[in-house]
Protein backbone atom coordinates (compact mmCIF):
# COMPACT_ATOMS: atom_id res chain seq x y z
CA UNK A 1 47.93 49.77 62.66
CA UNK A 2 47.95 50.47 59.04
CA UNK A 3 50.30 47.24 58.10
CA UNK A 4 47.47 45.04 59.91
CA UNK A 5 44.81 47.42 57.79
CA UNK A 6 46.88 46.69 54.88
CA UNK A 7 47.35 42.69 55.66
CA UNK A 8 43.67 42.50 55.78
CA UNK A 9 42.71 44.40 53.02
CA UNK A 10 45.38 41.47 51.55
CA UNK A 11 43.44 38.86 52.64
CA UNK A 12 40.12 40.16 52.32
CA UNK A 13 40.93 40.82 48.28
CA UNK A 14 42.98 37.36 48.21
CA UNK A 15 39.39 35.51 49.67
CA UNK A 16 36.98 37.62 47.15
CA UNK A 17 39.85 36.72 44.70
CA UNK A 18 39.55 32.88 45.33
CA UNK A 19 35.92 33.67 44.91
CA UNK A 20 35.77 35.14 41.59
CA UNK A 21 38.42 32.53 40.77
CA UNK A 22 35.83 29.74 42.03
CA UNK A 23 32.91 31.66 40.11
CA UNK A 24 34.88 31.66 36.77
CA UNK A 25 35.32 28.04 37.23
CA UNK A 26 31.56 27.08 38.08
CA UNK A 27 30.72 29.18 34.90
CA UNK A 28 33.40 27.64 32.77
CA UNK A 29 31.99 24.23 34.13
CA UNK A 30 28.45 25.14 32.83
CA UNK A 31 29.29 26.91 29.29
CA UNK A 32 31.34 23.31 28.98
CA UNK A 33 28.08 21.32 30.06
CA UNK A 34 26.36 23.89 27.85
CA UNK A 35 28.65 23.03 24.94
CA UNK A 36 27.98 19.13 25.61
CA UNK A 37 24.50 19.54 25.51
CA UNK A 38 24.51 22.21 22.62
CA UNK A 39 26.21 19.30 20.91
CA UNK A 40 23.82 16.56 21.92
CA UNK A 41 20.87 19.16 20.69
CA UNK A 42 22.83 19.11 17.23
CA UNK A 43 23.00 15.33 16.73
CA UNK A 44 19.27 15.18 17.76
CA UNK A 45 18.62 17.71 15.30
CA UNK A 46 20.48 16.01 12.55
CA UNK A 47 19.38 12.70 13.28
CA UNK A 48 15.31 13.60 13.00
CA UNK A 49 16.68 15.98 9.75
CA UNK A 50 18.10 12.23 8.59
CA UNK A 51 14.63 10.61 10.01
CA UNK A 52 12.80 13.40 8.12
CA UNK A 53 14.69 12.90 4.42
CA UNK A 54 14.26 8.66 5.01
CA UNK A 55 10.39 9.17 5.70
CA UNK A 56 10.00 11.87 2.96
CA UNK A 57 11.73 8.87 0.61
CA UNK A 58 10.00 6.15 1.92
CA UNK A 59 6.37 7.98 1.59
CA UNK A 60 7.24 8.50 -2.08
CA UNK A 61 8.06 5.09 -2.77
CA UNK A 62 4.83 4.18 -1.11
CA UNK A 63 3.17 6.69 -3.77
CA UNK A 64 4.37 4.81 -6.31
CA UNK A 65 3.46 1.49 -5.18
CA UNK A 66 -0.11 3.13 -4.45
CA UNK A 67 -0.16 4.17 -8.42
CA UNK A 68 0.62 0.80 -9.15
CA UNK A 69 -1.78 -0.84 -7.12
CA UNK A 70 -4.34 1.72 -8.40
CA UNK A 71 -3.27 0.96 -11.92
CA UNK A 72 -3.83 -2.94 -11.21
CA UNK A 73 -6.69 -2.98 -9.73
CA UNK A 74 -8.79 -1.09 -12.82
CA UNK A 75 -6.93 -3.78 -15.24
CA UNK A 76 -8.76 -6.21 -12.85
CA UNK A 77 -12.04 -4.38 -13.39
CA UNK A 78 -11.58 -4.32 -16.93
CA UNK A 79 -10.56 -7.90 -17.26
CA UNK A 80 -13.89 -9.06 -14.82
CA UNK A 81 -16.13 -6.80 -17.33
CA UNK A 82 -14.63 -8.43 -19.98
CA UNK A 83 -15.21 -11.78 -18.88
CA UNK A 84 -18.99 -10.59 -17.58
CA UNK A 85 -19.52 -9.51 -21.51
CA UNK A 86 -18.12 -12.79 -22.85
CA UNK A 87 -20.30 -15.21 -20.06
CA UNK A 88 -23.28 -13.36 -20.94
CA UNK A 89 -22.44 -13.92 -25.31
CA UNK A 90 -21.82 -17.85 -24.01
CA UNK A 91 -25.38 -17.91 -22.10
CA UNK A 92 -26.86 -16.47 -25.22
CA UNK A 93 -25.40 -18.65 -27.53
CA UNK A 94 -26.12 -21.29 -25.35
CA UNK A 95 -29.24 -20.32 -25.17
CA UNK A 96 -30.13 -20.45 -29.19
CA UNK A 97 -27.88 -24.25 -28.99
CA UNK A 98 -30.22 -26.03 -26.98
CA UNK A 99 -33.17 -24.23 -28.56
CA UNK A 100 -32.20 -25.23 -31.63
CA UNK A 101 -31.60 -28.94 -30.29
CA UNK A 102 -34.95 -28.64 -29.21
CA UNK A 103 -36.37 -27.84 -32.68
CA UNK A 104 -34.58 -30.77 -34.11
CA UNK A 105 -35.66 -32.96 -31.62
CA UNK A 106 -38.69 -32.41 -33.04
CA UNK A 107 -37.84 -32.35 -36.45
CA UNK A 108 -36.39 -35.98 -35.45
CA UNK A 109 -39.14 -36.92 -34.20
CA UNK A 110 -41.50 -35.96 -37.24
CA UNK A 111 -39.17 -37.37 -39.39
CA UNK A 112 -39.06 -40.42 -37.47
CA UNK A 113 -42.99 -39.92 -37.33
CA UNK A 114 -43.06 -40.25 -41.59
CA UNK A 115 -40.88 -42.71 -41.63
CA UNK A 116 -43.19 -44.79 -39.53
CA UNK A 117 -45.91 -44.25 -41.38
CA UNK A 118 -43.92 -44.54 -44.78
CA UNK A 119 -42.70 -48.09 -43.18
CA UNK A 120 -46.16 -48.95 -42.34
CA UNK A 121 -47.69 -48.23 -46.11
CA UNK A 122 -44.80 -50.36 -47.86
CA UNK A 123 -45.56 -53.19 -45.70
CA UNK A 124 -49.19 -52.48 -46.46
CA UNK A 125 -48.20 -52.19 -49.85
CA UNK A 126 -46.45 -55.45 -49.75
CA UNK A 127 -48.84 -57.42 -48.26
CA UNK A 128 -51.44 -56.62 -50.93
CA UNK A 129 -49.07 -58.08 -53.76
């Protein structure tokens, strides 16, 4: 009676042995998924760390380019007020040209005027001889 208590006390610790033995492997299974997946986590991590550094360069790039658009754009302001200031000296001037045409126009056209009349008085003058 005792040997058949003893062979299944044998068998009953050999089963719960092949079921600690099956437990160690399902958790060795999971802290190896675990690793895997620890590992994936890691190259995520590094590749938005990566993402992260190329953005950071990239937005101060675009800071510059921003600085130099900035700096571009008030030379274009200054060079349109510049050219306002000098159209508005040309309308002026061109202003005073044609009135100053139109004051010898009519200096012509007095001179012309005495010159006539001078004309006339010689021939006037002539005729009398």
């Amino acid at each position: 009676d005792a040997t058949v208590n003893i062979t299944e006390l044998i068998v009953h610790i050999h089963q719960e042995l092949a079921s600690v033995a099956e437990a160690a492997q399902v958790v060795t299974d999971c802290n190896q998924s675990n690793a895997v997946n620890a590992q994936e986590v890691e190259n995520n991590f590094t590749g938005i760390s990566e993402g992260t550094e190329k953005i950071s360069s990239v937005t101060g790039e675009l800071m510059e380019i921003v600085k130099e658009l900035e700096t571009a754009n008030s030379d274009i302001v200054e060079n349109i007020q510049t050219i306002s200031a000098v159209t508005e000296e040309v309308s002026a001037h061109a202003n005073e040209t044609f009135e100053a045409c139109e004051v010898n126009s009519e200096l012509v056209d007095s001179v012309s005027g005495i010159v006539s009349d001078i004309s006339d008085k010689a021939t006037g003058l002539h005729a009398a001889e």
